[in-house]
N, C-alpha and C. Protein backbone atom coordinates (compact mmCIF):
# COMPACT_ATOMS: atom_id res chain seq x y z
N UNK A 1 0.85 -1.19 0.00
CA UNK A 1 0.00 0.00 0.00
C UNK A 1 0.88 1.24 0.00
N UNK A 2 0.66 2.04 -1.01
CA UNK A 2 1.16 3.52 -0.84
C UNK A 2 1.19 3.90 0.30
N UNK A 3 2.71 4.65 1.29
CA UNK A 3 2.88 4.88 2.14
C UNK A 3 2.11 6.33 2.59
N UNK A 4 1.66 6.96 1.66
CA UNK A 4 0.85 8.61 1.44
C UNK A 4 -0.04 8.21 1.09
N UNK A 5 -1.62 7.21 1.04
CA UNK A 5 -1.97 6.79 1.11
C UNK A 5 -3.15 7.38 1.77
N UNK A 6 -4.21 8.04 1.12
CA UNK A 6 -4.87 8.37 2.59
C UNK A 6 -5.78 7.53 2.93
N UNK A 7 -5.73 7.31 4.39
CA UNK A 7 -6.70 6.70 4.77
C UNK A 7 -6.77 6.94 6.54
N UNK A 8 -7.56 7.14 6.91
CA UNK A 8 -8.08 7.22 8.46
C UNK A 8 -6.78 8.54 9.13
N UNK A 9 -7.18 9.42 8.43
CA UNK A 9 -6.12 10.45 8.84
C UNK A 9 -6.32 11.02 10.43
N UNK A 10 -7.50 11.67 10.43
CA UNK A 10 -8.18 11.91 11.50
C UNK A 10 -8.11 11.34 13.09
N UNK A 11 -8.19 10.25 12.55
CA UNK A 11 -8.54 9.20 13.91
C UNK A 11 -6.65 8.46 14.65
N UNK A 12 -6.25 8.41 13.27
CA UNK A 12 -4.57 8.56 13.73
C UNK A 12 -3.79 9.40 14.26
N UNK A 13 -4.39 10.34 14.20
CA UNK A 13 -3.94 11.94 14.70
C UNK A 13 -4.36 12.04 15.91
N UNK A 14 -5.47 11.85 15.82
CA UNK A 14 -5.80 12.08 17.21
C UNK A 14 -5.36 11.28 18.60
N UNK A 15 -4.82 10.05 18.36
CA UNK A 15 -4.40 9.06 19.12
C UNK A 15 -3.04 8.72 18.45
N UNK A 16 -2.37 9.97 18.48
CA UNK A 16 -1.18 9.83 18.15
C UNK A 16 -0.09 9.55 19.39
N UNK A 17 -0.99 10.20 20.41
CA UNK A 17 -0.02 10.11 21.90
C UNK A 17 1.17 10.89 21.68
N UNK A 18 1.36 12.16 21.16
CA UNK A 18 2.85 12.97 20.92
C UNK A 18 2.10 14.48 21.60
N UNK A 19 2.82 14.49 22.55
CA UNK A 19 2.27 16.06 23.53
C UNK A 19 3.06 17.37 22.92
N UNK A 20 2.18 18.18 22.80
CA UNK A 20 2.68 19.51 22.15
C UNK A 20 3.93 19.49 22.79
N UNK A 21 4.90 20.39 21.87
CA UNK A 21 6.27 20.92 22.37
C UNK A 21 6.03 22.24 21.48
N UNK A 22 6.37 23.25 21.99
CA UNK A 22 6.80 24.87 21.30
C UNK A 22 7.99 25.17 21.12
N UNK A 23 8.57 26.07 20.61
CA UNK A 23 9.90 26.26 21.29
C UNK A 23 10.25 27.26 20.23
N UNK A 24 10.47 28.75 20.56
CA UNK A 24 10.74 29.97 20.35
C UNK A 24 12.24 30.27 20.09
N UNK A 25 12.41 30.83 19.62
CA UNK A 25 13.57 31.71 19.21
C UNK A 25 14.30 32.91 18.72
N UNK A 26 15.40 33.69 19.10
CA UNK A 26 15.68 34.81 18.56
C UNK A 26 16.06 35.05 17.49
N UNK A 27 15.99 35.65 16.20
CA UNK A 27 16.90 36.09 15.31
C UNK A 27 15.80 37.36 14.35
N UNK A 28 16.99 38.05 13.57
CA UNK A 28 16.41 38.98 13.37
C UNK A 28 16.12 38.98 12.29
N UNK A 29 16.32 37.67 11.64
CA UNK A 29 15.88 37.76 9.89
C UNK A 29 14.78 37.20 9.89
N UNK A 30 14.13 36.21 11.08
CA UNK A 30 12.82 35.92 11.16
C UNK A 30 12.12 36.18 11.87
N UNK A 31 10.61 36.50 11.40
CA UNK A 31 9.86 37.42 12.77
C UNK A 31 9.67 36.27 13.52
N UNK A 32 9.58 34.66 13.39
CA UNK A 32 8.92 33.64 14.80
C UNK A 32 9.31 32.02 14.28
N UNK A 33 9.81 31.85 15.15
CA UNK A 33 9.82 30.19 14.73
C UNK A 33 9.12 29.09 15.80
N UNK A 34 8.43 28.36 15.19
CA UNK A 34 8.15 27.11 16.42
C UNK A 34 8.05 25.86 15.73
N UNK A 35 7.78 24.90 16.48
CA UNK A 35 7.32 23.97 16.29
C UNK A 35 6.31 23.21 16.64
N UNK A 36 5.81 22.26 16.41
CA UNK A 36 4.48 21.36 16.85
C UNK A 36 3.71 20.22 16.32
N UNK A 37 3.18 19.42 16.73
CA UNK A 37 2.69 18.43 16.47
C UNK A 37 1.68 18.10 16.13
N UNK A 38 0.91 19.48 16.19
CA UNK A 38 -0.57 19.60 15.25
C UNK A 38 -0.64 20.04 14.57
N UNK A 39 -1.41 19.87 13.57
CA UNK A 39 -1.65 20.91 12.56
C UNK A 39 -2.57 21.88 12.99
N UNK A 40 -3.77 21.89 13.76
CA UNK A 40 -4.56 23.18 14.28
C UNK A 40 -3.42 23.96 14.94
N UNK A 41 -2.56 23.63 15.49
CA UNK A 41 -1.75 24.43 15.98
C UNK A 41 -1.05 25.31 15.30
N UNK A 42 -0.79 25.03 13.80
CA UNK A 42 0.24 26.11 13.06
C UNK A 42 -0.96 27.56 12.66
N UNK A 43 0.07 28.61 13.19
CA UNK A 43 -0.54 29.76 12.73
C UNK A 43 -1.02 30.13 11.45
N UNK A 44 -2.27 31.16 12.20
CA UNK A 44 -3.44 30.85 10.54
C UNK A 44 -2.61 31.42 9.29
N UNK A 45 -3.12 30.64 8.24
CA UNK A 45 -2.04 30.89 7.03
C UNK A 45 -2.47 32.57 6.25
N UNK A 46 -1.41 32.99 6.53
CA UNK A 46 -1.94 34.54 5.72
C UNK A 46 -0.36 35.20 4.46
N UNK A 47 0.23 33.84 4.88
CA UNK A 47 1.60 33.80 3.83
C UNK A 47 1.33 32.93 3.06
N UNK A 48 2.57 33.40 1.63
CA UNK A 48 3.45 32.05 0.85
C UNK A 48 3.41 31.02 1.72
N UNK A 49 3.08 29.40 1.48
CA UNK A 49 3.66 28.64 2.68
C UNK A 49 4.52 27.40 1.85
N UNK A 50 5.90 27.07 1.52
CA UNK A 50 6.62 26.43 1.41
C UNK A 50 6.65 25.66 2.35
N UNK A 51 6.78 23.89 1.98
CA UNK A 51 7.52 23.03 2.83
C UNK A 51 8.41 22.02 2.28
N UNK A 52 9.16 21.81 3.17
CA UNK A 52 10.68 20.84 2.91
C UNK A 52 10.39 19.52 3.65
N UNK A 53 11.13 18.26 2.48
CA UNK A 53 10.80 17.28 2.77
C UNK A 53 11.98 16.82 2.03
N UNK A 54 12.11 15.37 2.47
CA UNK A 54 12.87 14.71 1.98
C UNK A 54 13.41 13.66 2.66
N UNK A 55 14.25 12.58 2.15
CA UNK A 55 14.58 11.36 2.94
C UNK A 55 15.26 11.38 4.16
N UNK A 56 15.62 10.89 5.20
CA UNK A 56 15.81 11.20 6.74
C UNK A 56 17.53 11.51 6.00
N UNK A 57 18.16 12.36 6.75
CA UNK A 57 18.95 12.76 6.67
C UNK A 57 20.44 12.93 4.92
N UNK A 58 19.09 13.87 4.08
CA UNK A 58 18.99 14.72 3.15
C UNK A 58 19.65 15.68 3.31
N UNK A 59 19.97 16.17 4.50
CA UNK A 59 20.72 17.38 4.06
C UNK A 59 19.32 18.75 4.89
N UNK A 60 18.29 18.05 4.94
CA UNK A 60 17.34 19.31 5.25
C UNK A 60 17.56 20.38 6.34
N UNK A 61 17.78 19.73 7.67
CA UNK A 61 18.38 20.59 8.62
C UNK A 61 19.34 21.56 8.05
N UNK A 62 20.25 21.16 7.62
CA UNK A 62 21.48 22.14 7.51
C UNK A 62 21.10 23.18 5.89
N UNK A 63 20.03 22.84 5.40
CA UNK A 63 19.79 23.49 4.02
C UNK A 63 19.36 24.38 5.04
N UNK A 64 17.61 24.23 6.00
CA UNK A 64 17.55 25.40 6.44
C UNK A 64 18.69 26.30 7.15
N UNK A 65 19.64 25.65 8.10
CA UNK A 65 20.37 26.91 8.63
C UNK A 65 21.34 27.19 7.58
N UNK A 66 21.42 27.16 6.54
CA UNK A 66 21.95 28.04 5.58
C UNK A 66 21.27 28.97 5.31
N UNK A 67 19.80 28.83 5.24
CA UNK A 67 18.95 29.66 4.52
C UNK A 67 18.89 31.12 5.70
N UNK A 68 18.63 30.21 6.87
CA UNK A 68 18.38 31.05 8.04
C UNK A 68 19.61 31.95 8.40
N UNK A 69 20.91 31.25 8.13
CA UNK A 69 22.38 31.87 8.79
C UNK A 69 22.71 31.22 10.02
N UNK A 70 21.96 30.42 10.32
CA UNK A 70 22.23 30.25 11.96
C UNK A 70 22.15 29.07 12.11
N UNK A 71 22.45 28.02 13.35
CA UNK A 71 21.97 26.78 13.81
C UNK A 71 21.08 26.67 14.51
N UNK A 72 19.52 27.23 13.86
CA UNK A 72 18.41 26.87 14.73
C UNK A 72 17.90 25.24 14.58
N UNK A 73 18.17 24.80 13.69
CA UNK A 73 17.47 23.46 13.26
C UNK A 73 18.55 22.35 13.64
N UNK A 74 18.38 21.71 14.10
CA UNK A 74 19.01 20.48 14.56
C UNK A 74 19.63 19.35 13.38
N UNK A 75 20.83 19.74 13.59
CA UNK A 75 21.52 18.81 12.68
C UNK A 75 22.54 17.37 13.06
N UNK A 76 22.23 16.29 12.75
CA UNK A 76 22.88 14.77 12.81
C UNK A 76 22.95 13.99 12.02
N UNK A 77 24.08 13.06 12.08
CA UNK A 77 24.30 12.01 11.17
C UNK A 77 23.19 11.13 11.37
N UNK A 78 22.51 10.77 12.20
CA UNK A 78 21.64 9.99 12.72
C UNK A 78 20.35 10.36 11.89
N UNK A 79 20.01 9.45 10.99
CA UNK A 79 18.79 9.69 10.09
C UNK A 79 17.27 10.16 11.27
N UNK A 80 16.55 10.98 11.54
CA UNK A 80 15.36 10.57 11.90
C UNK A 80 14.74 11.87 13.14
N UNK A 81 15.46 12.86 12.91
CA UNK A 81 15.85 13.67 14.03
C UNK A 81 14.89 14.75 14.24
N UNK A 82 13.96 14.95 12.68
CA UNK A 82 12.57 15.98 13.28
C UNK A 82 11.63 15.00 13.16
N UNK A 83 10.99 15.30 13.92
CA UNK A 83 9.83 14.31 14.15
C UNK A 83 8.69 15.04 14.19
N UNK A 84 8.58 16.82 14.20
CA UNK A 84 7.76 17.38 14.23
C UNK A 84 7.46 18.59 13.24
N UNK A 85 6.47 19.47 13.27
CA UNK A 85 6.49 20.29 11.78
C UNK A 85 7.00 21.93 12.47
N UNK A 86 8.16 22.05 12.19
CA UNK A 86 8.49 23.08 12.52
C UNK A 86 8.52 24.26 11.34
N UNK A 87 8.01 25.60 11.84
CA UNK A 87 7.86 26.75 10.97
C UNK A 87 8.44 27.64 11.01
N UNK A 88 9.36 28.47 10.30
CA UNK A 88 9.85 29.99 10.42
C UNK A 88 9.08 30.63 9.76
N UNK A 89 9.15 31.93 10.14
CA UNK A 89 8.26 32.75 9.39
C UNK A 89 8.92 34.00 9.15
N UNK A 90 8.89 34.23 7.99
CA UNK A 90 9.62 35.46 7.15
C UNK A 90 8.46 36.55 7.16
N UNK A 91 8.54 37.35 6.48
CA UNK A 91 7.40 38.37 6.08
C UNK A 91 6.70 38.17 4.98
N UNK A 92 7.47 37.78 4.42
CA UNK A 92 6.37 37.33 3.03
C UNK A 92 6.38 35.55 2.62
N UNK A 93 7.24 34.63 3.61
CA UNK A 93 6.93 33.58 3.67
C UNK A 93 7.20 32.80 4.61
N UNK A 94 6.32 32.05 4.97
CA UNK A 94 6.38 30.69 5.87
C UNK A 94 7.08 29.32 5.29
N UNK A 95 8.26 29.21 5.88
CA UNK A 95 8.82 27.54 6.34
C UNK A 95 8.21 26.53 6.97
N UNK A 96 7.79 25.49 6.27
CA UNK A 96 7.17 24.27 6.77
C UNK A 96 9.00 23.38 6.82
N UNK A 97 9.25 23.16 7.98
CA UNK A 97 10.17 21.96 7.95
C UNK A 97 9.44 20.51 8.54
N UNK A 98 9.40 19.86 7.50
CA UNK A 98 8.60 18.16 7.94
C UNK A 98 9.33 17.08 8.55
N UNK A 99 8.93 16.66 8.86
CA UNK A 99 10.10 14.95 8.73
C UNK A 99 10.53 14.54 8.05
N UNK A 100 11.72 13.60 7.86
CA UNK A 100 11.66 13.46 6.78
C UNK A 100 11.50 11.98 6.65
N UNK A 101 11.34 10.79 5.40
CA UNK A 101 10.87 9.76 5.60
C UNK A 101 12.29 8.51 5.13
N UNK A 102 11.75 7.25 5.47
CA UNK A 102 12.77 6.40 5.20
C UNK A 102 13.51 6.29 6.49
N UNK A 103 14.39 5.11 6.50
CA UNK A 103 15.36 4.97 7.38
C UNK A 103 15.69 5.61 8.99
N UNK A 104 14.19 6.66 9.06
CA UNK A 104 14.11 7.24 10.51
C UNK A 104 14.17 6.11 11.80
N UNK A 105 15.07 7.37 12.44
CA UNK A 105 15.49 5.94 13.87
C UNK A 105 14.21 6.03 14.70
N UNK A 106 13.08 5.87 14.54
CA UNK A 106 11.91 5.97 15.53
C UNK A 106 11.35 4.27 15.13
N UNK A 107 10.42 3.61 16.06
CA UNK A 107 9.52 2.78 15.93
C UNK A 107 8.65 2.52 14.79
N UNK A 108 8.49 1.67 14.46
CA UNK A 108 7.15 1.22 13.30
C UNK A 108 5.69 2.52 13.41
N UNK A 109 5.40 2.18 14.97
CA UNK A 109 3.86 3.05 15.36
C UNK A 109 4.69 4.31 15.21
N UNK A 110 5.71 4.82 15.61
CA UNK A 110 6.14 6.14 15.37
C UNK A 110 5.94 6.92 14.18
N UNK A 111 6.87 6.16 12.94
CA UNK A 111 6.90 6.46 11.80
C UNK A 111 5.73 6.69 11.18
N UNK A 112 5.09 5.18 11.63
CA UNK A 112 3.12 5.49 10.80
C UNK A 112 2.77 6.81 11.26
N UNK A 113 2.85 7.09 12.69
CA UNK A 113 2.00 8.18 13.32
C UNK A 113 2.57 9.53 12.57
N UNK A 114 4.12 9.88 12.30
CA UNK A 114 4.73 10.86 11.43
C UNK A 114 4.30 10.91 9.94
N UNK A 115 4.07 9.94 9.83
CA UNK A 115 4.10 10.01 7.90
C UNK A 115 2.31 10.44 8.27
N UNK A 116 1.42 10.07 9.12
CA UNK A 116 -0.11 10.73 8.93
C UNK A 116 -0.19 11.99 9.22
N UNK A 117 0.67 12.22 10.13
CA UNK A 117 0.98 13.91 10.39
C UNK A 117 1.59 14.89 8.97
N UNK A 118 2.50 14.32 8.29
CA UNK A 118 2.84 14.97 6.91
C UNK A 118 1.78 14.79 6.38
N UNK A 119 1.59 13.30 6.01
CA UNK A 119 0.18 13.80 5.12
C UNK A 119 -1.08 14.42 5.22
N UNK A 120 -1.30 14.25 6.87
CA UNK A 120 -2.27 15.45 6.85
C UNK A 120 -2.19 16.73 6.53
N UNK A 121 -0.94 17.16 6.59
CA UNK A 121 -0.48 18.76 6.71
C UNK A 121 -0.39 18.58 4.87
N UNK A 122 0.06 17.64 4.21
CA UNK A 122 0.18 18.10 2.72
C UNK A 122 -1.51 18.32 2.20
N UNK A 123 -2.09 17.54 3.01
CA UNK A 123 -3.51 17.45 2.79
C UNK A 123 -4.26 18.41 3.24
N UNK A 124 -4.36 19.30 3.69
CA UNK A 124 -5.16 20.42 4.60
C UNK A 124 -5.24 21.47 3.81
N UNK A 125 -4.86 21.40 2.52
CA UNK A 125 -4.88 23.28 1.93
C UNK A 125 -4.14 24.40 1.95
N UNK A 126 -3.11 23.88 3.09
CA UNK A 126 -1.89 25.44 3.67
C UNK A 126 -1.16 25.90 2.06
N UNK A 127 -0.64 24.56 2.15
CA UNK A 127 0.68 24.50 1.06
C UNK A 127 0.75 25.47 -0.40
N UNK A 128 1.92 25.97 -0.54
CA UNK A 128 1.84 26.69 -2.00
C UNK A 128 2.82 26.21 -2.92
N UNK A 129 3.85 24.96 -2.23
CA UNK A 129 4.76 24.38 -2.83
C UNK A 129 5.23 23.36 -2.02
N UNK A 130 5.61 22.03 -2.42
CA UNK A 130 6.44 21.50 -1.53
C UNK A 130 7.87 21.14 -2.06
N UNK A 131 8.98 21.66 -1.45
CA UNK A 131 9.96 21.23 -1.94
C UNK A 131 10.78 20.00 -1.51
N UNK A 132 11.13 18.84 -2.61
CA UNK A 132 11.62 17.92 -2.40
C UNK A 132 12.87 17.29 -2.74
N UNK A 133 13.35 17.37 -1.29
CA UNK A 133 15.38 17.41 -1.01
C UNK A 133 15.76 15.74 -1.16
N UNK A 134 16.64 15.63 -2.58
CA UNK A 134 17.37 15.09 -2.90
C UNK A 134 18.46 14.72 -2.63
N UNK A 135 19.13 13.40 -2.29
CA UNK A 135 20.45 13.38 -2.16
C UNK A 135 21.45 12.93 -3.18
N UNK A 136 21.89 14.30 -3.97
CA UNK A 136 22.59 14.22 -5.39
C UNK A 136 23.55 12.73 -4.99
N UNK A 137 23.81 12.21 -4.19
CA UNK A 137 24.89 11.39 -4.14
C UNK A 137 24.16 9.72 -4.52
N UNK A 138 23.00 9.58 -4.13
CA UNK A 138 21.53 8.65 -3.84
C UNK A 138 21.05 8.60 -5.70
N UNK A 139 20.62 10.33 -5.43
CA UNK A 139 19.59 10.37 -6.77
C UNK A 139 17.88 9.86 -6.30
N UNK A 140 16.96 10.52 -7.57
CA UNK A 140 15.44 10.02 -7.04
C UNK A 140 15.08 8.41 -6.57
N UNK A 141 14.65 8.38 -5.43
CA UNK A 141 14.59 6.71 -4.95
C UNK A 141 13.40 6.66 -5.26
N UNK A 142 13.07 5.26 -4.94
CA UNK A 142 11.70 4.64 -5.22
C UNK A 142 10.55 5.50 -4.17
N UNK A 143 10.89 5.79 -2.66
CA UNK A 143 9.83 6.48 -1.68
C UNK A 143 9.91 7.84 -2.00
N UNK A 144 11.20 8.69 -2.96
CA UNK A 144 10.79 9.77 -3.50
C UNK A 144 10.13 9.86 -4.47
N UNK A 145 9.78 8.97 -5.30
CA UNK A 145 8.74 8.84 -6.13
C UNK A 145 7.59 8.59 -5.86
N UNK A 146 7.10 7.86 -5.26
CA UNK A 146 6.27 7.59 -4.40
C UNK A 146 5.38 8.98 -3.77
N UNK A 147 6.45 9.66 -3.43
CA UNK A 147 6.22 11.32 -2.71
C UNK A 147 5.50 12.17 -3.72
N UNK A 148 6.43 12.47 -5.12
CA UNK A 148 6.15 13.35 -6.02
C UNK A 148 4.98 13.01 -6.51
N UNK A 149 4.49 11.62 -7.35
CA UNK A 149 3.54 10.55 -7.21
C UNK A 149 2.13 11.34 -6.64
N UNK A 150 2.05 11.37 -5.44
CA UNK A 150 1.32 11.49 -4.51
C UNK A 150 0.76 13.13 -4.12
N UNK A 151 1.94 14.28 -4.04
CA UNK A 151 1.96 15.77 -4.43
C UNK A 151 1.14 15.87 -5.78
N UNK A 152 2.03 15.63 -6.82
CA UNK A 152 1.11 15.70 -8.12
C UNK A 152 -0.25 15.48 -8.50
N UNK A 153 -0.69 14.55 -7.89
CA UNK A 153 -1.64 13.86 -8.09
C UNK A 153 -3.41 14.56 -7.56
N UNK A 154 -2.40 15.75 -6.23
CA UNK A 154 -3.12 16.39 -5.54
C UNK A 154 -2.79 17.52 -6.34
N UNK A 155 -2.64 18.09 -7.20
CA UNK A 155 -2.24 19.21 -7.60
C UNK A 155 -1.23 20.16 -6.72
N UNK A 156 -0.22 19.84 -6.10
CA UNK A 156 0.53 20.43 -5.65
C UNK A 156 2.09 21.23 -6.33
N UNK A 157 2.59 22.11 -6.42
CA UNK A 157 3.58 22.59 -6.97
C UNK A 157 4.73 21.61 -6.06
N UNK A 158 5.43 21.45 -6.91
CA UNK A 158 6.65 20.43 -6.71
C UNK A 158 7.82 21.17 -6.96
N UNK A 159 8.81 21.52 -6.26
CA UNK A 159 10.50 21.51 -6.59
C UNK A 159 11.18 20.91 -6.17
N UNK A 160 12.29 20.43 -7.16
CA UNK A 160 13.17 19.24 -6.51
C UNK A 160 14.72 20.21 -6.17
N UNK A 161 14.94 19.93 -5.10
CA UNK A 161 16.18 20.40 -4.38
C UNK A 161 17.11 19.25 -4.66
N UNK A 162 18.15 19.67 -5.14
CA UNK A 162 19.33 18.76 -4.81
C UNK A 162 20.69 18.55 -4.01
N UNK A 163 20.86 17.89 -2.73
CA UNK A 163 21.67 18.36 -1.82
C UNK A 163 23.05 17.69 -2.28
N UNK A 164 23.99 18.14 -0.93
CA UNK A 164 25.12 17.71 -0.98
C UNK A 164 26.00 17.70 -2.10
N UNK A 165 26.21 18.38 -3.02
CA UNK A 165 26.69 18.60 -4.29
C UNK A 165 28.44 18.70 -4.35
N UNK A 166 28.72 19.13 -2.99
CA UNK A 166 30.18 19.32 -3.20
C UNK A 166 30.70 18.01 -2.58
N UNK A 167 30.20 16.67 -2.21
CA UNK A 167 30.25 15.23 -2.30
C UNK A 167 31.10 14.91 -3.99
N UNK A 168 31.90 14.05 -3.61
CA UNK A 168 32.75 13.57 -4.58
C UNK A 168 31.83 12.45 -5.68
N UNK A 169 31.07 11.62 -4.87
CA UNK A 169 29.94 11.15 -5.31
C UNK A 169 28.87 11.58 -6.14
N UNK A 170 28.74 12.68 -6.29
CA UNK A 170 27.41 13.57 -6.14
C UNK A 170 27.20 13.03 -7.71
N UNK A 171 25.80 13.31 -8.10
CA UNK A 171 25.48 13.17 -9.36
C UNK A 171 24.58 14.22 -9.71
N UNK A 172 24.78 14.59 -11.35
CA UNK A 172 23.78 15.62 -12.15
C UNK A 172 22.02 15.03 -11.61
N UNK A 173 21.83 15.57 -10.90
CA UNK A 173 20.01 15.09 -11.04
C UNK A 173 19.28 16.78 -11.80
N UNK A 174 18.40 16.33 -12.39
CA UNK A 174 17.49 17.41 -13.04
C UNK A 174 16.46 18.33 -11.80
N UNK A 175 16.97 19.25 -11.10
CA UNK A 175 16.65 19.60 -10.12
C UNK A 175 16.15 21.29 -10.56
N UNK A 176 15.45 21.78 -9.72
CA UNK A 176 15.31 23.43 -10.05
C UNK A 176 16.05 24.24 -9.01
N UNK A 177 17.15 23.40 -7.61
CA UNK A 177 17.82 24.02 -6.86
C UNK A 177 18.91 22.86 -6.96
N UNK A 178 19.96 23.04 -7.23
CA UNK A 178 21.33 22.27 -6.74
C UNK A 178 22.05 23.22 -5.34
N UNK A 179 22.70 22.24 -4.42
CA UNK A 179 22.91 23.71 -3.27
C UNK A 179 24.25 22.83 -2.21
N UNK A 180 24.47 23.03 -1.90
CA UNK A 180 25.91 22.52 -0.87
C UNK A 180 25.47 23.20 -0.06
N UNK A 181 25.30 23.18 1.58
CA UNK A 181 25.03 23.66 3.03
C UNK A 181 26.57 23.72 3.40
N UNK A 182 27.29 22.94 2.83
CA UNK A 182 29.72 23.10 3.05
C UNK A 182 29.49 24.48 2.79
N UNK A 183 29.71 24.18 1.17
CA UNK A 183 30.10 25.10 0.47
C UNK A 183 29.65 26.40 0.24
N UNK A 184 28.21 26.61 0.36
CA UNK A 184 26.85 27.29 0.18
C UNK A 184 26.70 27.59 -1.62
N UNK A 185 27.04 26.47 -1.81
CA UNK A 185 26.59 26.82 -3.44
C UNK A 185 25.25 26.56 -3.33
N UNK A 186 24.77 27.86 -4.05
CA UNK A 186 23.21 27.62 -4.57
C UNK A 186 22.14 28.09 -3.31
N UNK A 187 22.94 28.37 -2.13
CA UNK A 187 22.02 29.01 -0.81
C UNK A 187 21.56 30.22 -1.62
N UNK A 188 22.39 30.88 -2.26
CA UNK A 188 22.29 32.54 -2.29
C UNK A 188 21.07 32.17 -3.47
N UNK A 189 20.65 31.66 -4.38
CA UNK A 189 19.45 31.45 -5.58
C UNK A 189 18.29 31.03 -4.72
N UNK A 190 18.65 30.32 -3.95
CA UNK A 190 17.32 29.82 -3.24
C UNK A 190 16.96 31.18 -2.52
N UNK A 191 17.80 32.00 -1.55
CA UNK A 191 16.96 32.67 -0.72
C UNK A 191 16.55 33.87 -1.80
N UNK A 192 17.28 34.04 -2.84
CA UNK A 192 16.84 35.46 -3.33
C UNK A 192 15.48 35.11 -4.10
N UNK A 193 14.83 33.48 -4.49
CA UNK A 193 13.95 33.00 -4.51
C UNK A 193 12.57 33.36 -3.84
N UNK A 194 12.92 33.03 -2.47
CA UNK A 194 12.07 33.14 -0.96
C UNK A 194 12.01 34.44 -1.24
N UNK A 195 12.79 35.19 -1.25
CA UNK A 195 12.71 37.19 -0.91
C UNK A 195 11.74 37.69 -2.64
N UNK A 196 11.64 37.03 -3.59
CA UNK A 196 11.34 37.39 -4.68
C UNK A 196 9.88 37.08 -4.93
N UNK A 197 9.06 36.00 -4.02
CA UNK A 197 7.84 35.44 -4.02
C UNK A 197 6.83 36.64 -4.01
């Protein structure tokens, strides 16, 4: 069965057993960041709302604190490390950071309970794009297809990010962002992107 798949979204959510967490921060290039485990909980949408996704340890953490400048987002070798939907908020756009899927170090019931939480949130109407982080070294896998698959299908705007590029490994993928978080190739296109919406 398709892992995005909808089915019994509602009732999984609700008996998800994961207790709110918030958690605030300073900086001056964004007016608010948090996080959380509901979706009623994310502030009402009156922005652009972009979200980032991609296979457990993609590169996503460290794409955002490139984007951001800073180490607000939690970065590890350890595949599996957001587990919740965290948001920055710009002035003219909102950051959805998701989980990401595959190889996450959480439980079976965990993972199910995360992947109904993304898909509810891809499912709810917020979204104005979702962008989907590649690992140029990997290339598109079968559960990123699966993903795009599933976006499309809903009429969702799709961009494919391609990480890790300054990897010796790395490969040409057909992407609309190539970007290094080392090096910061390709940070500076993406944000003048975000600032240009």
């Amino acid at each position: 069965m398709n892992r995005y798949q909808a089915n019994n979204v509602n009732s999984a959510h609700q008996n998800s057993g994961f207790t709110n967490q918030n958690a605030k921060y300073k900086d001056k290039n964004v007016k608010s960041k948090n996080k959380t485990y509901f979706i009623n909980e994310l502030p009402t949408k009156i922005k652009y709302e972009i979200a980032l996704i991609g296979r457990s340890n993609v590169g996503k953490s460290s794409l955002l604190n490139s984007i951001l400048n800073e180490k607000t987002s939690r970065v590890s070798k350890k595949p599996g490390c957001t587990r919740w939907l965290g948001y920055y908020d710009f002035e003219n756009v909102t950051l959805i950071d998701l989980p990401g899927y595959g190889y996450a170090n959480v439980s079976k019931k965990q993972e199910a309970l995360i992947t109904v939480m993304v898909q509810k949130y891809i499912l709810c109407g917020r979204i104005d794009e979702l962008w989907i982080l590649i690992d140029s070294r990997r290339g598109i896998m079968g559960l990123d297809i699966e993903l795009i698959n599933f976006v499309v299908n809903n009429d969702i705007p799709v961009k494919i990010i391609s990480t890790k590029i300054d990897k010796k490994e790395s490969k040409i993928i057909d992407a609309n962002f190539r970007v290094s978080s080392k090096t910061k190739e390709g940070i500076h296109e993406i944000i003048d992107y975000i600032k240009h919406i």
